[in-house]
Protein backbone atom coordinates (compact mmCIF):
# COMPACT_ATOMS: atom_id res chain seq x y z
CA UNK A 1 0.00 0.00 0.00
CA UNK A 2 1.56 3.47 -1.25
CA UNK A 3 -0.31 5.53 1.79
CA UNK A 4 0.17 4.41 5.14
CA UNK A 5 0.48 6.10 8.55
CA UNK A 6 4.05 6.95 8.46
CA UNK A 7 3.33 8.14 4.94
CA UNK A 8 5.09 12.26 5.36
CA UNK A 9 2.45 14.20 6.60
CA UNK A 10 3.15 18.29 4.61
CA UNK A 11 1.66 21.07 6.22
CA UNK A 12 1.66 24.82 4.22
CA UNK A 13 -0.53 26.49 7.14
CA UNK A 14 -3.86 26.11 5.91
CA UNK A 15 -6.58 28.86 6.64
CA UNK A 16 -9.82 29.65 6.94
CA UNK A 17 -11.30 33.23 4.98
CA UNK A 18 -13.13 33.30 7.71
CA UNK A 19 -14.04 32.70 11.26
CA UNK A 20 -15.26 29.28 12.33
CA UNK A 21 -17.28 27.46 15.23
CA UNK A 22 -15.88 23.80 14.24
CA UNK A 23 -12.97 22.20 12.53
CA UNK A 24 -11.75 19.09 12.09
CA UNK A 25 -8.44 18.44 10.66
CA UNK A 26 -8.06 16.12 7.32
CA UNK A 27 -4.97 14.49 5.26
CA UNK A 28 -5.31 14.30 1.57
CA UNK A 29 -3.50 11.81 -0.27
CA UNK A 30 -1.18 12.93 -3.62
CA UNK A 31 1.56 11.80 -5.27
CA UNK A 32 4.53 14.35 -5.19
CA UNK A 33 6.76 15.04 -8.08
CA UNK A 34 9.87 16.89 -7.58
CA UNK A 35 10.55 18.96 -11.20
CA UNK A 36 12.06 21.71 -12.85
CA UNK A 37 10.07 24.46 -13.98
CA UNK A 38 10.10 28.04 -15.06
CA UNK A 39 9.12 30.92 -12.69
CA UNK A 40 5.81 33.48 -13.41
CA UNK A 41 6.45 36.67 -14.27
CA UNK A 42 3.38 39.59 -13.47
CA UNK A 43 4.44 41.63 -16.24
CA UNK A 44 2.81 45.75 -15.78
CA UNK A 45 2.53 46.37 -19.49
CA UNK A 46 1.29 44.41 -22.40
CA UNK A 47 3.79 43.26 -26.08
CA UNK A 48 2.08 47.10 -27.88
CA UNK A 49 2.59 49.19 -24.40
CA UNK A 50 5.96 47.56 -24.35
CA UNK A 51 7.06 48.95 -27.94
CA UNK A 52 5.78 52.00 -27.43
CA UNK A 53 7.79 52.55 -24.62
CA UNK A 54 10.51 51.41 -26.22
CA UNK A 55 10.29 53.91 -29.01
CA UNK A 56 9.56 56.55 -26.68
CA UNK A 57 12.81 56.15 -25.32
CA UNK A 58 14.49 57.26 -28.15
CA UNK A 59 12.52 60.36 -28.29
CA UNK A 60 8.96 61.63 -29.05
CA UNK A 61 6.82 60.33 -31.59
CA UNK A 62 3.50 61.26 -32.65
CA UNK A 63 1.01 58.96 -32.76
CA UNK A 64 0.58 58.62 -36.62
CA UNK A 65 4.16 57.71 -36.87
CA UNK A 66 3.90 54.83 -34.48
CA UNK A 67 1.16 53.74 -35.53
CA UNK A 68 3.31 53.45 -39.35
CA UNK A 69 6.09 51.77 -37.49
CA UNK A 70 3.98 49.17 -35.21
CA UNK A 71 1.30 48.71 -38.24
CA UNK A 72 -1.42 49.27 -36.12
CA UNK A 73 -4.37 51.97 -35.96
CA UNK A 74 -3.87 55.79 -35.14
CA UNK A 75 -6.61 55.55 -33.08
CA UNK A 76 -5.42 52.85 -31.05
CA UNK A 77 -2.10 54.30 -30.97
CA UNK A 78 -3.27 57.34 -29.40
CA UNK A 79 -5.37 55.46 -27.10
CA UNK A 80 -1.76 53.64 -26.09
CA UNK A 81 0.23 56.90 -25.40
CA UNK A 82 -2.71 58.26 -23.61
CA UNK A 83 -3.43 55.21 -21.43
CA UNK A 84 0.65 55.05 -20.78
CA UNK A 85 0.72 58.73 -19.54
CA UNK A 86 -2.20 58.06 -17.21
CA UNK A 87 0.13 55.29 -15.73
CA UNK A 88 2.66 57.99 -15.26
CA UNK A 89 5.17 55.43 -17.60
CA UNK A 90 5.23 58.76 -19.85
CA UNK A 91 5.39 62.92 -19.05
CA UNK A 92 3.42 65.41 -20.89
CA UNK A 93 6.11 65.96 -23.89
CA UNK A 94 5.40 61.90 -24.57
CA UNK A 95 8.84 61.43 -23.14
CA UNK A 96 9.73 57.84 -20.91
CA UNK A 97 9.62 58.92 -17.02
CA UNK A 98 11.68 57.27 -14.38
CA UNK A 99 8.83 55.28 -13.61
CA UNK A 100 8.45 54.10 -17.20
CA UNK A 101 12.24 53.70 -17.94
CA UNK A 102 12.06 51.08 -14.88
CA UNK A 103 9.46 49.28 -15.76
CA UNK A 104 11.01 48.80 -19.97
CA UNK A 105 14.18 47.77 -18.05
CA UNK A 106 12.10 45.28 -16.07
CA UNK A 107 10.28 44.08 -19.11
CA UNK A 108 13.51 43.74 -21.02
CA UNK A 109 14.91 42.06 -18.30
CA UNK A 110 12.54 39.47 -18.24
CA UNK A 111 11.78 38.61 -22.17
CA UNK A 112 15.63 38.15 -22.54
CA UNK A 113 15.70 35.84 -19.41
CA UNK A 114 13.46 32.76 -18.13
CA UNK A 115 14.15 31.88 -14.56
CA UNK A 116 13.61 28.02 -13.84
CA UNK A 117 13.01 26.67 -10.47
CA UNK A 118 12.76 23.32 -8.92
CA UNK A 119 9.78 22.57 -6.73
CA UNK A 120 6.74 20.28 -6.16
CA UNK A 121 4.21 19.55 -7.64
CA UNK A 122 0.78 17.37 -6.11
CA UNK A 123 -1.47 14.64 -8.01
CA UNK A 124 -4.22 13.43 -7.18
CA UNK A 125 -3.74 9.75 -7.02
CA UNK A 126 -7.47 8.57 -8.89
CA UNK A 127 -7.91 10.44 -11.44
CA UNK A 128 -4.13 11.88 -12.35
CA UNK A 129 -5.37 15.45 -12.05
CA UNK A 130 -2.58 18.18 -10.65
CA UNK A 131 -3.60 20.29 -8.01
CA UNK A 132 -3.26 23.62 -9.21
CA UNK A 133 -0.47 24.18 -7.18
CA UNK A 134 3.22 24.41 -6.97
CA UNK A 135 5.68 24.81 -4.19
CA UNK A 136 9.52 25.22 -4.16
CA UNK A 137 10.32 23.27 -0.78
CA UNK A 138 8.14 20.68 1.16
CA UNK A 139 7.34 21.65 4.83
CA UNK A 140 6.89 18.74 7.24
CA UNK A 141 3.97 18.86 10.40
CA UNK A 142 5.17 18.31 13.58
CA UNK A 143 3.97 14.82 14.85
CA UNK A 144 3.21 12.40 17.33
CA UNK A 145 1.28 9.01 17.04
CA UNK A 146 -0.92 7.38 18.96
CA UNK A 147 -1.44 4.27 20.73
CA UNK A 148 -3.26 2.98 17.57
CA UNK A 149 -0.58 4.08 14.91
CA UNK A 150 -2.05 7.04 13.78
CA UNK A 151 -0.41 10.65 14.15
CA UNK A 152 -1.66 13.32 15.74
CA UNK A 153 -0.60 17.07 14.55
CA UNK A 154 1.51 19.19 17.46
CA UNK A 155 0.66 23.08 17.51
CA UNK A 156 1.64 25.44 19.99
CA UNK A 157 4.81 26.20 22.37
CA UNK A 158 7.18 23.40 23.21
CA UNK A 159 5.85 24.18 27.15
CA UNK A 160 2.32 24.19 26.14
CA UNK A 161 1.95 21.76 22.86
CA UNK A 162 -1.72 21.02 21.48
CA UNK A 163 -2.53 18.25 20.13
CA UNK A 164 -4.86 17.61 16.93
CA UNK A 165 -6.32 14.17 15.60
CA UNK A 166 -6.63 14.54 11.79
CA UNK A 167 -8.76 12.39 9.81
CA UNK A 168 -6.69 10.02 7.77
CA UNK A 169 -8.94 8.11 5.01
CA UNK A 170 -7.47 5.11 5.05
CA UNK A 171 -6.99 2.98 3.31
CA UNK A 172 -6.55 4.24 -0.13
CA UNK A 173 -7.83 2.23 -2.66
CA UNK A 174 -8.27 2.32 -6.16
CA UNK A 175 -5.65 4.96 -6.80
CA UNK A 176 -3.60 5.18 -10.08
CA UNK A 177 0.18 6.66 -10.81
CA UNK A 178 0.95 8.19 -14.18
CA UNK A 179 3.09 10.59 -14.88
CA UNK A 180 1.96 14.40 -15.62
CA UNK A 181 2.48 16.08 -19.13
CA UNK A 182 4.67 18.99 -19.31
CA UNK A 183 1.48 21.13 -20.28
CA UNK A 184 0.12 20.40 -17.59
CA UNK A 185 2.71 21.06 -15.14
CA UNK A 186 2.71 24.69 -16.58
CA UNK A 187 -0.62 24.94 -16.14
CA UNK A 188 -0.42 23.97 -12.32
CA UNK A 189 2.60 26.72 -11.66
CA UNK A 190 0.60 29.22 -13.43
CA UNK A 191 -2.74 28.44 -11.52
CA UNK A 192 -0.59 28.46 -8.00
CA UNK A 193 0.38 31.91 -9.23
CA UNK A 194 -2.94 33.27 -10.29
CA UNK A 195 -3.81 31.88 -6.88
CA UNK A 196 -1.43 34.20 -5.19
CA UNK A 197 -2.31 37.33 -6.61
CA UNK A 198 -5.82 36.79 -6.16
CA UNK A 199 -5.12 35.83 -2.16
CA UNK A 200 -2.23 39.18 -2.17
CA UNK A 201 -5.28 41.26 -4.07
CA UNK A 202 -7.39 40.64 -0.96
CA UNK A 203 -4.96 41.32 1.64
CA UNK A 204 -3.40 44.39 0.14
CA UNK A 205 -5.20 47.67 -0.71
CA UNK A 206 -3.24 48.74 -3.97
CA UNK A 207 -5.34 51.39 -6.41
CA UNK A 208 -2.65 50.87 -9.36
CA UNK A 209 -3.81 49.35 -12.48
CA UNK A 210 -1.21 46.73 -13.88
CA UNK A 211 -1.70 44.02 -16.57
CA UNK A 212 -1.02 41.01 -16.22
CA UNK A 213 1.18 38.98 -19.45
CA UNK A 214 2.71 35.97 -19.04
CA UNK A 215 5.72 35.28 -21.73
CA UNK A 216 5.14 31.96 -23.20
CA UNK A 217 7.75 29.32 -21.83
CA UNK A 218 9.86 26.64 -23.50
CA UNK A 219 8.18 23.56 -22.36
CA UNK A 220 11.56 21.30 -23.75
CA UNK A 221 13.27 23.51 -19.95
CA UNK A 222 10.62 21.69 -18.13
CA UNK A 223 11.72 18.18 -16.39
CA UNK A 224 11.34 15.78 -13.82
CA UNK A 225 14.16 15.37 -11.31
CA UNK A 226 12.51 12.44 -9.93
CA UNK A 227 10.92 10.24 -12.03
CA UNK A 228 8.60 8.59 -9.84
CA UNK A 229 6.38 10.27 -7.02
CA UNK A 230 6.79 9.97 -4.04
CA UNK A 231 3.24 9.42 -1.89
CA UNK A 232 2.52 12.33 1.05
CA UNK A 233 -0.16 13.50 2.99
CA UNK A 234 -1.33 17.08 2.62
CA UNK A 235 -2.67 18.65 6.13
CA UNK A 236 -6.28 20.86 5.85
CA UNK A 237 -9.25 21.26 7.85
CA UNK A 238 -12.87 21.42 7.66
CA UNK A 239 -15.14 23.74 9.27
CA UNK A 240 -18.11 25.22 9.88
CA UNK A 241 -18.17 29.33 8.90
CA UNK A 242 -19.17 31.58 12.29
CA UNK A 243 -21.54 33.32 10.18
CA UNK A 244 -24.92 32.53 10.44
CA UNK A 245 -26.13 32.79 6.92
CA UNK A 246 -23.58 29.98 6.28
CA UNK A 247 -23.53 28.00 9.57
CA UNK A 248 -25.78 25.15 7.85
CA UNK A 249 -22.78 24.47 5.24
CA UNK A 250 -19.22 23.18 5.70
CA UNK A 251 -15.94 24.92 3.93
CA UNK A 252 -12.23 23.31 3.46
CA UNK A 253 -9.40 25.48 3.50
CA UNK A 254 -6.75 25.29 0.56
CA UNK A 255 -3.89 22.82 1.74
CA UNK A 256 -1.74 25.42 0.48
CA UNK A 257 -2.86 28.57 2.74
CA UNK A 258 -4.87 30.54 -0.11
CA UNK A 259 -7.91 30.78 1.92
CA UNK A 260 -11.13 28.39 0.85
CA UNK A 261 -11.11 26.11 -1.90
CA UNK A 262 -14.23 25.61 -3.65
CA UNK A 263 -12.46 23.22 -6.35
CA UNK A 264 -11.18 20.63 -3.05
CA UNK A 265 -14.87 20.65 -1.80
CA UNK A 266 -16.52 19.80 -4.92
CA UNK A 267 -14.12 17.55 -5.40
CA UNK A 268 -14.90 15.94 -1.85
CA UNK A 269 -17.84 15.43 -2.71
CA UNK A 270 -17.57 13.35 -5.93
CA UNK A 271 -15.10 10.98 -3.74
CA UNK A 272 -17.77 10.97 -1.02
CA UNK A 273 -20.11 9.31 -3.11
CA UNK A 274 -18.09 7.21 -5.48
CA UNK A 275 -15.11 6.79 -3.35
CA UNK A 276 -14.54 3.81 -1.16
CA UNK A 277 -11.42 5.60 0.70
CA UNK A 278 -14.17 8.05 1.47
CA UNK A 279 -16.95 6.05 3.32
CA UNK A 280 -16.00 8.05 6.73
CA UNK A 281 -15.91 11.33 5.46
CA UNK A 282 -19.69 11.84 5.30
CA UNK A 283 -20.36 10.71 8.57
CA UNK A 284 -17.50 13.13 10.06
CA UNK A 285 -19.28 16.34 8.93
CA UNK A 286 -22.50 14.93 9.69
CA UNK A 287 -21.23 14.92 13.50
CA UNK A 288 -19.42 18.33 12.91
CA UNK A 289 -22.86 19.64 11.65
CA UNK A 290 -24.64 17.71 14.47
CA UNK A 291 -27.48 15.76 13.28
CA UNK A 292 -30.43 15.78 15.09
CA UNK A 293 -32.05 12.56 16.25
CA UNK A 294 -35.32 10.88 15.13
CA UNK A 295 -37.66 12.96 17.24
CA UNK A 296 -36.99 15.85 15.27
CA UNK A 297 -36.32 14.67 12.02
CA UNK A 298 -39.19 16.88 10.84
CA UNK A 299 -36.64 19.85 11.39
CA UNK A 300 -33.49 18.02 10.61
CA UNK A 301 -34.88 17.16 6.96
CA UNK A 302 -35.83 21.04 6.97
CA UNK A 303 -31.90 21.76 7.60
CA UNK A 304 -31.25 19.42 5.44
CA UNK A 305 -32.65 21.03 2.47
CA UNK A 306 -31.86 24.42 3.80
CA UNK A 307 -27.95 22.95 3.82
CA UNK A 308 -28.24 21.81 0.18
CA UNK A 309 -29.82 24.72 -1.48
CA UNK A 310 -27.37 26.86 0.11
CA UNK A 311 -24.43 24.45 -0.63
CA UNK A 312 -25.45 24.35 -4.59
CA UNK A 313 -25.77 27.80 -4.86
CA UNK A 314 -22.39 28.90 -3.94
CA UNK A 315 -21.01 25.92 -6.14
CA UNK A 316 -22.72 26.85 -8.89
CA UNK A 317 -21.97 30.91 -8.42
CA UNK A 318 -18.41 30.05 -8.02
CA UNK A 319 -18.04 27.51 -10.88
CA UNK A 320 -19.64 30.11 -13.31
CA UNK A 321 -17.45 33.17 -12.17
CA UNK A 322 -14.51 31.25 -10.43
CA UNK A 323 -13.20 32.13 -6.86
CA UNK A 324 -12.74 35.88 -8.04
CA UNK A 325 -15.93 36.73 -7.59
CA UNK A 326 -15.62 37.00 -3.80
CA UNK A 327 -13.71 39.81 -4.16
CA UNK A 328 -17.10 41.75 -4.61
CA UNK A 329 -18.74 39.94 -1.26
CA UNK A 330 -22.00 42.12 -1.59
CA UNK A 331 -21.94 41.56 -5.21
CA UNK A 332 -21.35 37.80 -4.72
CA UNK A 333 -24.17 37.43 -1.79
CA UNK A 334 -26.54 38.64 -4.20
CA UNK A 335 -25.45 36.31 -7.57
CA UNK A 336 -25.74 33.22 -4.06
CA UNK A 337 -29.33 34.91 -3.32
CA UNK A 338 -30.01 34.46 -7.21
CA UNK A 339 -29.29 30.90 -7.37
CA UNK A 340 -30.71 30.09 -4.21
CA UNK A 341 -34.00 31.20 -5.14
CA UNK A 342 -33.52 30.01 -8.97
CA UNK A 343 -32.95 26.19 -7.22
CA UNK A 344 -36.16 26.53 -4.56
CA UNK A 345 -37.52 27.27 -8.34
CA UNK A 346 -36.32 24.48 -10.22
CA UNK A 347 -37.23 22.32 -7.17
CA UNK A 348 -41.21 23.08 -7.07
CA UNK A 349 -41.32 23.08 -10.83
CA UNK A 350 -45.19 21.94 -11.42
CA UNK A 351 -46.38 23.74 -8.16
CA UNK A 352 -48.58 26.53 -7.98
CA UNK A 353 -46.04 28.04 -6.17
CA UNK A 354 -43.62 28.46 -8.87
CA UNK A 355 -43.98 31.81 -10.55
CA UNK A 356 -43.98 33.08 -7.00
CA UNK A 357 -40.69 32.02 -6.95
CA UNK A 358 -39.45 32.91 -10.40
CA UNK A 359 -41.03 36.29 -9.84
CA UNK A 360 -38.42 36.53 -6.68
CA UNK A 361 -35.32 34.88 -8.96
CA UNK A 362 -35.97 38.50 -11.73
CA UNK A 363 -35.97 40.53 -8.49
CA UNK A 364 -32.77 39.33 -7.18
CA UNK A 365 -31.04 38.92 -10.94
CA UNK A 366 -31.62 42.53 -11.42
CA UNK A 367 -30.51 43.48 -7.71
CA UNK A 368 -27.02 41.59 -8.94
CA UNK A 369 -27.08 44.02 -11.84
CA UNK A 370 -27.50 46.98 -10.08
CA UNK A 371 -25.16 45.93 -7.37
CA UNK A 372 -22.37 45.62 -10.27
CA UNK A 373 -22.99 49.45 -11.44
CA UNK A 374 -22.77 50.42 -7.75
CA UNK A 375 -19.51 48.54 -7.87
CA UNK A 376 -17.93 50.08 -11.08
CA UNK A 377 -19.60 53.27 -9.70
CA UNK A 378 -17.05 53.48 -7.40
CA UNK A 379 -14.01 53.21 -9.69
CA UNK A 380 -16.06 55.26 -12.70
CA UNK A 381 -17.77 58.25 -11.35
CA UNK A 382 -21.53 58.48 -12.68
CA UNK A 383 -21.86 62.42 -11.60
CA UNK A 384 -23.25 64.99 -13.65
CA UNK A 385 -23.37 62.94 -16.50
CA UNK A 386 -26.99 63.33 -16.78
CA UNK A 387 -26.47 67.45 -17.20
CA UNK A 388 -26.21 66.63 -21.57
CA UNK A 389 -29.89 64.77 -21.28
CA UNK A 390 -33.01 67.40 -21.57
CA UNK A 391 -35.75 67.47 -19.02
CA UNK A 392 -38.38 67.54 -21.31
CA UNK A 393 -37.49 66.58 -25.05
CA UNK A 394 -37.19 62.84 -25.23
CA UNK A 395 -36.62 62.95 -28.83
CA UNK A 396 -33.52 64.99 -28.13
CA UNK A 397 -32.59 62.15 -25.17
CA UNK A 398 -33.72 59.07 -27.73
CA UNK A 399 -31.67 59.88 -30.76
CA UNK A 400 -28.15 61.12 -27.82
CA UNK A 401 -28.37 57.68 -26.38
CA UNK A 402 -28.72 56.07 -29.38
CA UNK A 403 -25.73 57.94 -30.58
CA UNK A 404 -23.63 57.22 -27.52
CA UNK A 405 -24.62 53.40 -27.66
CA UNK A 406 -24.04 53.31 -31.25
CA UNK A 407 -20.71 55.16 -31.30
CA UNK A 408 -19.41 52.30 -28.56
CA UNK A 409 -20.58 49.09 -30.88
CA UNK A 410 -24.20 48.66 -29.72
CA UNK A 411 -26.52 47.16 -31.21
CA UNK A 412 -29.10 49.95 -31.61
CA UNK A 413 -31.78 51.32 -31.76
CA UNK A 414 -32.14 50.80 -28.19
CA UNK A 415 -35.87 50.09 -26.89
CA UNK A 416 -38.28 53.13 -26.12
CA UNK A 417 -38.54 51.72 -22.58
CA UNK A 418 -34.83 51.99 -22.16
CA UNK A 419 -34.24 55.69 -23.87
CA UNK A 420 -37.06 57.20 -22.17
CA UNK A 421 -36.06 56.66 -18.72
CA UNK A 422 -36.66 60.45 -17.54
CA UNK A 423 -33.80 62.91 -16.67
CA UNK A 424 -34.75 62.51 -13.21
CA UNK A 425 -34.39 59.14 -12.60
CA UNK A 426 -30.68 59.32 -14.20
CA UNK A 427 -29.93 61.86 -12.10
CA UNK A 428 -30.89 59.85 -8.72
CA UNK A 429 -28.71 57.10 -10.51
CA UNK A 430 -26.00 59.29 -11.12
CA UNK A 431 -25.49 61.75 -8.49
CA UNK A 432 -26.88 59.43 -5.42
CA UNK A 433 -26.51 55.89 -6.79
CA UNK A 434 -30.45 55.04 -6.31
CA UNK A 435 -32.65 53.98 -8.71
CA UNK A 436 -33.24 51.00 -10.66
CA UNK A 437 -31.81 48.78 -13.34
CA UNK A 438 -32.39 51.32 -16.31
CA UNK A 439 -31.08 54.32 -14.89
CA UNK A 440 -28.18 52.79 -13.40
CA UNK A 441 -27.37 51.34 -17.03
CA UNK A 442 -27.48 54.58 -18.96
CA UNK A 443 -25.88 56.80 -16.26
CA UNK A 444 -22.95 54.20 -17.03
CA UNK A 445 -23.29 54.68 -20.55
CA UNK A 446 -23.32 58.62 -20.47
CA UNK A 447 -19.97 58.43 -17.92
CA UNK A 448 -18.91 55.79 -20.81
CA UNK A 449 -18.77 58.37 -23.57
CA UNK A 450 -15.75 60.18 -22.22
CA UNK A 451 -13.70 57.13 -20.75
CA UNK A 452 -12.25 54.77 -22.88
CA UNK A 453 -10.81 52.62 -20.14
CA UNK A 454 -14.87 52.38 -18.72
CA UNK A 455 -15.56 48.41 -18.74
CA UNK A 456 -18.89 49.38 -20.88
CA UNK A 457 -16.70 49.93 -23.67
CA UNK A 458 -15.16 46.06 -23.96
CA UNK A 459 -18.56 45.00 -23.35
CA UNK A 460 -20.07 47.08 -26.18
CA UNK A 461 -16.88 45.07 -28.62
CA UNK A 462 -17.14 41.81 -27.32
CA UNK A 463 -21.20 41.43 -26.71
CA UNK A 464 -23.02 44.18 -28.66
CA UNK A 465 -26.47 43.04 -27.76
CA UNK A 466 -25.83 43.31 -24.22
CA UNK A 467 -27.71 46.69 -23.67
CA UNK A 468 -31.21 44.72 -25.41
CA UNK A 469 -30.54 41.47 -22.88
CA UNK A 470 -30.07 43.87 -19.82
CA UNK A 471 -33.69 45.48 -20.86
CA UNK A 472 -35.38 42.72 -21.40
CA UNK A 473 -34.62 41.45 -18.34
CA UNK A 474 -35.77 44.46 -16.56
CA UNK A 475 -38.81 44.03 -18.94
CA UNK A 476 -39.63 41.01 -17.82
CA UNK A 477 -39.25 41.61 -14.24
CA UNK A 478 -41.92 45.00 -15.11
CA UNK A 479 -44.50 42.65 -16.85
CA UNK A 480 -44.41 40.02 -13.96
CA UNK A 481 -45.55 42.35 -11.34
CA UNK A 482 -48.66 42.96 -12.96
CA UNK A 483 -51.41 40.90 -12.31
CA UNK A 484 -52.37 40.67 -15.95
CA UNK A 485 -49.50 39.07 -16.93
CA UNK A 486 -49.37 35.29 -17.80
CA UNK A 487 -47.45 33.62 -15.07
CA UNK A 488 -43.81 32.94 -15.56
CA UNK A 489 -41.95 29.86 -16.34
CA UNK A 490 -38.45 28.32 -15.91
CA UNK A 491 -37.36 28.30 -20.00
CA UNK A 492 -38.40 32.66 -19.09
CA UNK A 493 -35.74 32.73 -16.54
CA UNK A 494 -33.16 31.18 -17.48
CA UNK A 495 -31.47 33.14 -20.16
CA UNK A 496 -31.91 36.15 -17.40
CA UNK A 497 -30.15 34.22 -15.22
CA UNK A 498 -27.08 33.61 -18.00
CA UNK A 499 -27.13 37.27 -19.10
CA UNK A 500 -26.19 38.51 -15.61
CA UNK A 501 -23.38 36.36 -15.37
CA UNK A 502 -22.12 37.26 -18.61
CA UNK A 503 -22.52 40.87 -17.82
CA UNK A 504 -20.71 40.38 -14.45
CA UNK A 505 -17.32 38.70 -15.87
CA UNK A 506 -17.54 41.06 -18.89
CA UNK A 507 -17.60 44.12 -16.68
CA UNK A 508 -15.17 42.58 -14.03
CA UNK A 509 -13.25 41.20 -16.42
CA UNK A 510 -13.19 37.39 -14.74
CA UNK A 511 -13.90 33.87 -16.64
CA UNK A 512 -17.39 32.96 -16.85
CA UNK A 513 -17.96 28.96 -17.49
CA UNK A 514 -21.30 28.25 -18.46
């Protein structure tokens, strides 16, 4: 057997990203391969930035003439030197600052060289899969065992030592060993890394835009020092979050100390359920959760369902938009909210309580929405852009939006219902962020106009129809308030549902996976 109880235990400091009532300490099986791979580079400036700066050096050029040199668009051009001295990377005479003669150096510096490293990487040992992460030394837990064989973890002060029993699923059966391609290795360094900057992103409060380009590596500089893996256990925990909204649900900590980890939970639970390793995993959150005994089983299956609904919509909000999207928590309670509701939905389909529901699912999709504006409120002022709109003349305010949406890569014209939100309402929108849907949209798309760094304006390239989907939905939601209307149904709802995800990650600029 390749896992036993004297198997190393590693331990990276695992941690919660938030506060807990219960935990219970777990070992995860993976092979370890030691290799040699190359080092991520966060790179500030993009391949075009990069040669303008380059050129920039030499002296000043006007935008037409590097635009002739790089074979690319005045327009965009312009667009480049302007975005570059909003950096600060160049001064007002289009000259390189310090700042931007750094950062070329840096760039240089790193297309000319490609640092490899060796380190770890982790399998897991059914289905061959990497864990998307990558370490450059192992770190052992402190131990003792029991009288049964088994270790317990040591914590605290050599005077005052605490002792943990961790779970240890043994024993491990049905497990496989083949060796990782080199693709896929640089896929788990540059997962670890993205992992990083999303756990430094939280923990830092740093206003400056960078971008983020990663040169392409020579896969032939990738190797394996050892060939075969060694087998290790990696040290997390379980627990149950302190907050009450989520105190029905369980969370496991990354084994590498990024916080949660969505992907190892989901994963969990596929092993939980087709796993044989697994069989006592169930029943050990069950007694973390505390079932409740036969007399009130009424109440424990009410939990129950209470635990799943809540448990399937955070999967499913952070499968669609990834782990990023808890940087926005209000934003990402609300999408949760959504898919709670959508799943209560889906769940009394062929009940007369359904459209009740459904009704509920458009209230909270368009909350999202309008909680996303809010958001990019903050970073794109909305003020005063309502001044160019006319109090009274909605002809006048129909054929300026249309304009404006048009000029951006719109589909127009845009519906009557959208265009003739009033001044006023715009104006609450704008100035005081209150309001609905509509007026939160177009004071975005007035403050749009004048910003060509404004996340409306990617959206407008990349999903021109965007501005109709966003209206419908707050159509919909309009009609299903009124009694008259013919009650709603789940093929309604859906594509709602998908436009406000694709809306979100457009706007945030995160993955969405349908």
């Amino acid at each position: 057997m390749s896992f036993k109880k004297e198997t190393p235990i590693l331990y990276f400091k695992p941690r919660s990203s938030t506060r807990w009532t219960k935990r219970q300490y777990l070992l995860l099986p993976a092979w370890c391969y030691r290799v040699v791979a190359p080092r991520v580079h966060e790179r500030h400036v993009n391949i075009l930035e990069k040669a303008v700066l380059g050129m920039c050096r030499i002296g000043n050029f006007p935008a037409v003439e590097i635009s002739e040199k790089l074979e690319i668009g005045s327009d965009l051009a312009a667009l480049i030197i302007k975005q570059l001295s909003q950096k600060k990377l160049l001064d007002n005479q289009g000259l390189l600052t310090q700042q931007g003669l750094n950062i070329l150096e840096k760039e240089t510096e790193i297309l000319a060289t490609q640092d490899m490293v060796a380190g770890f990487i982790f399998q897991d040992p059914w289905t061959g899969e990497l864990l998307p992460r990558f370490v450059e030394r192992q770190e052992y837990a402190e131990l003792t065992f029991n009288n049964d064989g088994f270790p317990n973890l040591v914590f605290g002060t050599t005077g005052k030592p605490d002792y943990r029993r961790a779970y240890m699923p043994l024993p491990v059966e049905n497990i496989i060993k083949t060796q990782p391609s080199l693709q896929n290795i640089l896929q788990a360094v540059r997962q670890h890394d993205k992992g990083l900057r999303y756990r430094r992103d939280l923990e830092e409060s740093d206003d400056e835009e960078t971008w983020t380009f990663e040169q392409v590596p020579n896969l032939k500089r990738i190797s394996f020092i050892e060939e075969e893996p060694t087998p290790v256990w990696l040290t997390t925990y379980i627990y149950l979050p302190e907050n009450s909204l989520s105190a029905t649900t369980w969370n496991i900590c990354d084994p590498f100390g990024l916080g949660d980890s969505p992907w190892l939970r989901r994963r969990l639970e596929r092993q939980i359920n087709n796993n044989s390793t697994f069989r006592g995993f169930q029943k050990l959150i069950q007694e973390m959760i505390g079932k409740q005994s036969e007399e009130g089983k009424n109440n424990s299956d009410f939990a129950e369902f209470i635990r799943f609904v809540h448990n399937e919509s955070v999967m499913k909000v952070e499968k669609k938009l990834t782990l990023e999207i808890r940087r926005w928590q209000s934003l990402y309670n609300n999408l949760v909210a959504m898919e709670r509701t959508y799943i209560e939905a889906d769940l009394l389909a062929g009940s007369t309580n359904v459209a009740d529901k459904l009704d509920d699912v458009l209230v909270k999709a368009q909350k999202a929405v309008e909680s996303l504006l809010l958001t990019i409120r903050e970073a794109y002022p909305t003020d005063n852009s309502w001044k160019i709109l006319s109090p009274s003349d909605r002809e006048y305010n129909r054929n300026l939006l249309n304009q404006i949406a048009g000029n951006l890569g719109f589909i127009t014209p845009l519906s009557k219902s959208l265009v003739d939100v009033k001044q006023g309402k715009i104006k609450s929108a704008a100035d005081y962020g209150e309001g609905s849907l509509r007026s939160h949209l177009l004071a975005a798309l007035l403050t749009t106009r004048h910003d060509s760094k404004h996340p409306l304006q990617l959206v407008a390239q990349n999903a021109p129809e965007m501005l109709t989907r966003l209206d419908n939905l707050a159509e919909l939601r309009d009609k299903s308030s009124h009694f008259s209307y013919q009650q709603l149904t789940l093929l309604e709802v859906s594509p709602q549902i998908s436009t406000v995800y694709e809306f979100i990650a457009r706007m945030l600029g995160i993955t969405y996976q349908e």
